[in-house]
N, C-alpha and C. Protein backbone atom coordinates (compact mmCIF):
# COMPACT_ATOMS: atom_id res chain seq x y z
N UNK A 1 -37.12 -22.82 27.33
CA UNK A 1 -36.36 -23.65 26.41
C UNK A 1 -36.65 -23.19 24.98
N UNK A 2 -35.72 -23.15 23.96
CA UNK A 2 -35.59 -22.30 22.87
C UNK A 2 -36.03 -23.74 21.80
N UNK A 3 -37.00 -23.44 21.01
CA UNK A 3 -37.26 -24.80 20.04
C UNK A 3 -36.03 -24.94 19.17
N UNK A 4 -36.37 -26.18 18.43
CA UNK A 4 -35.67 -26.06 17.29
C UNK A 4 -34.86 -24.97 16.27
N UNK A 5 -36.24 -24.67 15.71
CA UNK A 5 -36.46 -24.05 14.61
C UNK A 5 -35.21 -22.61 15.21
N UNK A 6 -35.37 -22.31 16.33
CA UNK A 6 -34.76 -20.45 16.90
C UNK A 6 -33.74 -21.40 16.84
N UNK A 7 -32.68 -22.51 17.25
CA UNK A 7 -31.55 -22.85 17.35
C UNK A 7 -31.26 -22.79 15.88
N UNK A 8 -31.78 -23.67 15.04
CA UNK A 8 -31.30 -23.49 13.70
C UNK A 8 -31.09 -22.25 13.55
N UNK A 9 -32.02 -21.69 13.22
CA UNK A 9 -31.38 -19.97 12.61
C UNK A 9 -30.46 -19.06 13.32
N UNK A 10 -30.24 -19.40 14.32
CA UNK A 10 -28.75 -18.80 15.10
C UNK A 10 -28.07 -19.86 14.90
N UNK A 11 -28.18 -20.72 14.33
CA UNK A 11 -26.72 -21.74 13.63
C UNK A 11 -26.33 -20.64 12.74
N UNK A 12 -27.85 -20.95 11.45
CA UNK A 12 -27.18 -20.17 10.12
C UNK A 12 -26.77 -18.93 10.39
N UNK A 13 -26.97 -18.09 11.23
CA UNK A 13 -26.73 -16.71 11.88
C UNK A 13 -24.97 -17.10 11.94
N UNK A 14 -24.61 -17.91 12.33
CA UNK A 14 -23.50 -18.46 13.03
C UNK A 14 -22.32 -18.58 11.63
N UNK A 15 -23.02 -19.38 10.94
CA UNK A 15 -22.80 -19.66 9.79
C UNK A 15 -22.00 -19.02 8.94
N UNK A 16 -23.02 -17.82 8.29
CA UNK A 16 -22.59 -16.26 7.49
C UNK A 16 -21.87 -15.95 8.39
N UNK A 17 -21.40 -15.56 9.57
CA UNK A 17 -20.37 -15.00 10.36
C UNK A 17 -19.54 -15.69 10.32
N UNK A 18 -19.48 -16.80 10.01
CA UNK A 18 -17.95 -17.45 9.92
C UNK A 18 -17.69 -17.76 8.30
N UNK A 19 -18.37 -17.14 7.58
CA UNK A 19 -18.53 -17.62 5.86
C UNK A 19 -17.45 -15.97 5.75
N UNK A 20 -17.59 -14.93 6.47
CA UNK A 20 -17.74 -13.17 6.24
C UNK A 20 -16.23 -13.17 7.01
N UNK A 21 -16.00 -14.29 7.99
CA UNK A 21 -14.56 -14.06 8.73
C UNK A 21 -13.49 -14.99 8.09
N UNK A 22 -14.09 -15.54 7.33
CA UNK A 22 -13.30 -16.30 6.11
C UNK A 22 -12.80 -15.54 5.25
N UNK A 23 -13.90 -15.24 4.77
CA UNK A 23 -13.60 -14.20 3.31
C UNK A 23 -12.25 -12.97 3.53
N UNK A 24 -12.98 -12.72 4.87
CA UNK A 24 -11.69 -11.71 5.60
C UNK A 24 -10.53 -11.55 5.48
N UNK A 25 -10.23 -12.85 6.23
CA UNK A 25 -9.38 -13.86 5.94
C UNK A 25 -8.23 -13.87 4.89
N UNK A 26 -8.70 -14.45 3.90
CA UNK A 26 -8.25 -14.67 2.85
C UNK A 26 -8.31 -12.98 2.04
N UNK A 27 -8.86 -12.27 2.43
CA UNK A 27 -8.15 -10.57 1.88
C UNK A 27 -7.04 -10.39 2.36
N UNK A 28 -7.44 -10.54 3.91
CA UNK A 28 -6.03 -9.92 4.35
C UNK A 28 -4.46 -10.73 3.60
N UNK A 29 -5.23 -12.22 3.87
CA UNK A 29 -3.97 -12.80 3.29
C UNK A 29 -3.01 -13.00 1.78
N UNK A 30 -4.64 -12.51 0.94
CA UNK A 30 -3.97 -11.66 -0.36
C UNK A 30 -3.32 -10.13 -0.76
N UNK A 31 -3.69 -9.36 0.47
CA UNK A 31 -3.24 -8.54 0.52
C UNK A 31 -1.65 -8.09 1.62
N UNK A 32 -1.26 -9.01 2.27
CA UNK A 32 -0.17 -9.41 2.61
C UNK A 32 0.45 -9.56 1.81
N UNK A 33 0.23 -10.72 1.23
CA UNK A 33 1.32 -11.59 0.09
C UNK A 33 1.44 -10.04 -0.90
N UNK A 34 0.64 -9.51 -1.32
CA UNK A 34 0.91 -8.57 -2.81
C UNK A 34 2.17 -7.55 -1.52
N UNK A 35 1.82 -7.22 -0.82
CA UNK A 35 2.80 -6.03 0.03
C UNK A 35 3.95 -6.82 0.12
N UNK A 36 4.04 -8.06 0.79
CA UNK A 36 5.20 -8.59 0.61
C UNK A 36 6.21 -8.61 -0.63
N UNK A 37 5.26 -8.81 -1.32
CA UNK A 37 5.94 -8.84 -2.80
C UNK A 37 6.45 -7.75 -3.26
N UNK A 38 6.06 -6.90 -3.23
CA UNK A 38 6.37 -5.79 -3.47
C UNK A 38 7.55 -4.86 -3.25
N UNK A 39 7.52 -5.12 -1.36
CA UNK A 39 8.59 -4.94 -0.48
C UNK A 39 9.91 -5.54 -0.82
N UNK A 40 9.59 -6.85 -1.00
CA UNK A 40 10.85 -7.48 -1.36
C UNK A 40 11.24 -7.16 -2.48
N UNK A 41 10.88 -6.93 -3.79
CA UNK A 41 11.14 -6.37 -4.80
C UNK A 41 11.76 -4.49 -4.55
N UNK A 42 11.21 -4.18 -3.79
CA UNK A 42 12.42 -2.73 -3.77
C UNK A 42 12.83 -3.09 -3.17
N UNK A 43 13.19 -3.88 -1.86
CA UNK A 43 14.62 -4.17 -1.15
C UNK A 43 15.68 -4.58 -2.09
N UNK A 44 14.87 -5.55 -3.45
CA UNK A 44 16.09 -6.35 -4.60
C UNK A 44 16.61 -5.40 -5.31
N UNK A 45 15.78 -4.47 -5.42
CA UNK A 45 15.77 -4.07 -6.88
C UNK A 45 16.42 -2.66 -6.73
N UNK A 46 15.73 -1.63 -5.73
CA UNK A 46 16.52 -0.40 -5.48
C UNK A 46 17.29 -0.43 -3.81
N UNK A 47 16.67 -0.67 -2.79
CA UNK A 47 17.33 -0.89 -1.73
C UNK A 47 18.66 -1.09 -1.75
N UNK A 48 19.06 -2.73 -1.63
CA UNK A 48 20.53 -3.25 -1.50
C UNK A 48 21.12 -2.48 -2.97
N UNK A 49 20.81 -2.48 -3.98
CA UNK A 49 22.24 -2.08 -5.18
C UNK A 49 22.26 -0.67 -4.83
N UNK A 50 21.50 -0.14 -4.39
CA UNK A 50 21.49 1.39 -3.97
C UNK A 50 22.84 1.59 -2.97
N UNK A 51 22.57 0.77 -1.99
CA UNK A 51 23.03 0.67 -0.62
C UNK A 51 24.83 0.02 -0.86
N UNK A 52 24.60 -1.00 -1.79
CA UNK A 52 25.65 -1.65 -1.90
C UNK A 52 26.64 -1.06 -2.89
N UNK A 53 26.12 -0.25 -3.68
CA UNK A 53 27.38 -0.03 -5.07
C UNK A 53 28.14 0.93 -5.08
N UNK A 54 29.10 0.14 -5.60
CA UNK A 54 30.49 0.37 -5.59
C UNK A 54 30.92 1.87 -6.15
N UNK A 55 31.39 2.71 -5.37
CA UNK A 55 31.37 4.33 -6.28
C UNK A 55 32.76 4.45 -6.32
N UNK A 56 33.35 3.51 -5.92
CA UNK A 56 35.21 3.96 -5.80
C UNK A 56 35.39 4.30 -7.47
N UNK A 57 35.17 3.67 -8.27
CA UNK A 57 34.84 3.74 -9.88
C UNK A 57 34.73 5.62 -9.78
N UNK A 58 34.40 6.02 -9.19
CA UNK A 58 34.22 7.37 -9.47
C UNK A 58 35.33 8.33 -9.03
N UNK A 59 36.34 7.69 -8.12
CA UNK A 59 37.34 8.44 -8.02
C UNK A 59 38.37 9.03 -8.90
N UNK A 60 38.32 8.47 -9.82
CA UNK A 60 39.37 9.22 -11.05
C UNK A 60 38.50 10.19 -11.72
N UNK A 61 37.02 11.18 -11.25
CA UNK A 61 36.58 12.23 -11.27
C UNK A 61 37.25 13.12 -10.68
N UNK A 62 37.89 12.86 -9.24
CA UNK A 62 38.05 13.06 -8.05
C UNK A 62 37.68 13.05 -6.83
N UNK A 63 37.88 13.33 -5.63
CA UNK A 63 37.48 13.12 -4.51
C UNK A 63 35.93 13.92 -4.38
N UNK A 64 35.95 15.38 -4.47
CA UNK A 64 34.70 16.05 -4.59
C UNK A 64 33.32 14.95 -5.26
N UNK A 65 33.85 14.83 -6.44
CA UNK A 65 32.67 13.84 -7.26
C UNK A 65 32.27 12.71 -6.11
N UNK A 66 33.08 11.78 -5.72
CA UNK A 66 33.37 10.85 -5.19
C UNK A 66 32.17 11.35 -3.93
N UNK A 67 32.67 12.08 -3.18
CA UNK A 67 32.05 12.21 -1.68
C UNK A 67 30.52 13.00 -2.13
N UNK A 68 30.62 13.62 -3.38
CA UNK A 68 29.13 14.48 -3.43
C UNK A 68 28.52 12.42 -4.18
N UNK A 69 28.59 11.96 -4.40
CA UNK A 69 28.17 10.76 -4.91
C UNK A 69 27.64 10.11 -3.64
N UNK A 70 28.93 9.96 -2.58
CA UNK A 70 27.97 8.94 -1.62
C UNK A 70 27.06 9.38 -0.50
N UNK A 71 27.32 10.74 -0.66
CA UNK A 71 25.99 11.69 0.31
C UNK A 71 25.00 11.26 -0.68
N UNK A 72 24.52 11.64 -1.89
CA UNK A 72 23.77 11.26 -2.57
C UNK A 72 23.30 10.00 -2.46
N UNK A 73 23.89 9.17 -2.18
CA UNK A 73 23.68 7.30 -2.18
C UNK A 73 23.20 7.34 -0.77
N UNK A 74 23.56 8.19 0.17
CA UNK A 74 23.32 8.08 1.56
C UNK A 74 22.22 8.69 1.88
N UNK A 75 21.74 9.52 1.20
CA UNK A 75 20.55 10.08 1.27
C UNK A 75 19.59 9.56 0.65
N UNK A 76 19.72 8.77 -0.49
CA UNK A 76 18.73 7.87 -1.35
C UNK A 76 18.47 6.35 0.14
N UNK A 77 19.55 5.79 0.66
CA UNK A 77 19.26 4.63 1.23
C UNK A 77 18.12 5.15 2.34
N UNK A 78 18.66 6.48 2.83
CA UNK A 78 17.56 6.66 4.00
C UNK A 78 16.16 7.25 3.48
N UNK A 79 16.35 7.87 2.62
CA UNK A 79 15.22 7.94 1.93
C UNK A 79 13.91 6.98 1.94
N UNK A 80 14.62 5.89 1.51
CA UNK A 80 13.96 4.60 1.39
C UNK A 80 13.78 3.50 2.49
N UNK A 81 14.93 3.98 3.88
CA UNK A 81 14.58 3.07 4.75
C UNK A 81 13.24 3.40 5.95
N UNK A 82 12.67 4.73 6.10
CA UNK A 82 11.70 5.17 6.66
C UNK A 82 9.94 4.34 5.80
N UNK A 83 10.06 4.36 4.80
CA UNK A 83 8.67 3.85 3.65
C UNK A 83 9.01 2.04 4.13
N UNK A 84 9.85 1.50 3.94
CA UNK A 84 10.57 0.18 4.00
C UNK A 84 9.89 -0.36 5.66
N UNK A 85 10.38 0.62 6.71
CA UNK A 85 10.04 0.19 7.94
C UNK A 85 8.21 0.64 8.35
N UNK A 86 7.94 1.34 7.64
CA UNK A 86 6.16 1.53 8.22
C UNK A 86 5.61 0.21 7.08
N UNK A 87 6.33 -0.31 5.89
CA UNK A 87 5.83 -1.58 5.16
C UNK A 87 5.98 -2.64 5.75
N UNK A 88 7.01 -2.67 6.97
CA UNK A 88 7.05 -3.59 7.83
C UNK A 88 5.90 -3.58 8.90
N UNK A 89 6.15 -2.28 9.10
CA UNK A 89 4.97 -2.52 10.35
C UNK A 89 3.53 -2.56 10.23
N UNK A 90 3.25 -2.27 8.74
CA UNK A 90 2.26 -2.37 7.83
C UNK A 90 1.82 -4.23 7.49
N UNK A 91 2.73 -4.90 7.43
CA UNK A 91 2.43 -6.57 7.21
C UNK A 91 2.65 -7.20 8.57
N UNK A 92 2.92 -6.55 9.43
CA UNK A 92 2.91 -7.32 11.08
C UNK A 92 1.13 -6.75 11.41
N UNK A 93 0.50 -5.56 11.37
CA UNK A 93 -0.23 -5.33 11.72
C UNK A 93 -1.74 -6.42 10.85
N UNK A 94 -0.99 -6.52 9.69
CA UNK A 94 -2.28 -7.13 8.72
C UNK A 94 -2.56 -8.42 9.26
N UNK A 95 -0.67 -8.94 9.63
CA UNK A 95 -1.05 -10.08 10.63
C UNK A 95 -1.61 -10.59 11.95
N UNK A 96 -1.45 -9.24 12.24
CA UNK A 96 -2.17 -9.25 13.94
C UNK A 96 -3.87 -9.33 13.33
N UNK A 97 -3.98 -8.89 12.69
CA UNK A 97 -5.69 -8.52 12.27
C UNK A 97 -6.32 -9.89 12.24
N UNK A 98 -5.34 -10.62 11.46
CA UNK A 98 -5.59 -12.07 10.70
C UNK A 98 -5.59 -13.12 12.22
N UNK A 99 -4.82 -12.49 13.13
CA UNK A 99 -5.10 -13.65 14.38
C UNK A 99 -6.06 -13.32 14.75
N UNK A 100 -6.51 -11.88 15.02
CA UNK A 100 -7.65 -11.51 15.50
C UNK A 100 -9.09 -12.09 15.26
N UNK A 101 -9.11 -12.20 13.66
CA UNK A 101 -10.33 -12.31 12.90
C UNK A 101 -10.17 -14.13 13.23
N UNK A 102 -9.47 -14.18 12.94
CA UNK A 102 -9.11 -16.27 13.47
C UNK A 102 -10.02 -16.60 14.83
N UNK A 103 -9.51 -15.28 15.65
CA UNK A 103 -10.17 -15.95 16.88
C UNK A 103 -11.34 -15.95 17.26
N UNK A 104 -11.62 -14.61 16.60
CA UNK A 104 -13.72 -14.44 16.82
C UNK A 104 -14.02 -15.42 15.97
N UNK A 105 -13.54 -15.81 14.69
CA UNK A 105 -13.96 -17.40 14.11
C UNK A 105 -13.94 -18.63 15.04
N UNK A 106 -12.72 -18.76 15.70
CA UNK A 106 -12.77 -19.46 16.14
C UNK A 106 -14.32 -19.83 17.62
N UNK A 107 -14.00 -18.76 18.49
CA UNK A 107 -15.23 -18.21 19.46
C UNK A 107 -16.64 -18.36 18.67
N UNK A 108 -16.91 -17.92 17.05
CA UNK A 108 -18.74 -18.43 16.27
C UNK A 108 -18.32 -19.78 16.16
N UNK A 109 -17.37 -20.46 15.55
CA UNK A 109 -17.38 -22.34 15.96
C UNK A 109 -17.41 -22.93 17.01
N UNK A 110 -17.08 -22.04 18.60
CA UNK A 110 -17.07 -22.82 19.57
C UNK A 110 -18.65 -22.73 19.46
N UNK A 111 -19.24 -21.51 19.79
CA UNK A 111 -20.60 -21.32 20.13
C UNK A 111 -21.54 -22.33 19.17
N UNK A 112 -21.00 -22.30 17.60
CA UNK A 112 -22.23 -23.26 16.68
C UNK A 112 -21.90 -24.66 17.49
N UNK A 113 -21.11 -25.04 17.68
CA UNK A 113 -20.85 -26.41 18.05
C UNK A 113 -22.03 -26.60 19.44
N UNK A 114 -21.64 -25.66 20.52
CA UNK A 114 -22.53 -25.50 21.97
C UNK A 114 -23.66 -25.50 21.06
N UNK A 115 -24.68 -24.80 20.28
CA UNK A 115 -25.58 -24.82 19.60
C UNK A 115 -26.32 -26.42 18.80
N UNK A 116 -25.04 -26.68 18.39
CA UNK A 116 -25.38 -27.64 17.68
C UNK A 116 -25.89 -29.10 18.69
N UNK A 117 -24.91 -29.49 19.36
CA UNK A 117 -25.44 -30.24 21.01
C UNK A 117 -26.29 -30.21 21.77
N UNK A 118 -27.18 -28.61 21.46
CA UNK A 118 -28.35 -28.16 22.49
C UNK A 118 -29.25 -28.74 21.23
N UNK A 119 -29.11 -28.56 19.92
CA UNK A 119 -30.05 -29.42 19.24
C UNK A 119 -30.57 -30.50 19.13
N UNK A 120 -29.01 -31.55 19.48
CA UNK A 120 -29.07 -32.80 19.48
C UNK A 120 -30.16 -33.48 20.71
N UNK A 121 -29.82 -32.78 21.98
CA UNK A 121 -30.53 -32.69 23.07
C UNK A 121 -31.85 -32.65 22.79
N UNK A 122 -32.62 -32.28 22.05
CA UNK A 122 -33.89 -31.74 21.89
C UNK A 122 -34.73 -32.90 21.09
């Protein structure tokens, strides 16, 4: 039978491991939010007006101008949709991390709790 004193300090043991999967935590989840932000801001900002604008305006150049314009526009959207989709799969993964790290938190609270009851016992 384990005294006191060894249960306490595999509490606090317990403790800092869930103080360190916090902190975690809350990186990942500041560092989500900034990628998000970000992302969404070139989807606003160069993405869609890239994707969306209007080049008919360019036909009284002529047709040549016109079609060398939307290869150009067509090559800029894909350009940008390859970086766009690994930023996606870049904030799904940060989120998988974040369930991950949740759950070994969760698993040092089940165990402090079992810990904490074997104290009470004593």
């Amino acid at each position: 039978m384990r005294s006191k004193k060894e249960i306490s300090y595999e509490i606090d043991g317990i403790d800092a491991q869930i103080e360190r999967h916090r902190k975690f935590i809350f990186i990942l989840e500041e560092v989500h939010k900034k990628i998000k932000l970000n992302y969404d801001y070139i989807i606003k900002k160069a993405y869609e007006p890239t994707k969306n604008y209007d080049l008919s305006v360019l036909s009284k150049y002529g047709q040549d101008v016109l079609k060398q314009s939307e290869e150009y526009r067509s090559k800029c959207v894909k350009e940008l949709e390859k970086p766009l989709r690994d930023t996606l799969k870049l904030l799904s993964e940060i989120q998988e991390a974040q369930k991950k790290v949740q759950e070994k938190m969760k698993g040092y609270e089940d165990k402090k709790k079992g810990l904490e009851a074997e104290l009470e016992r004593l």
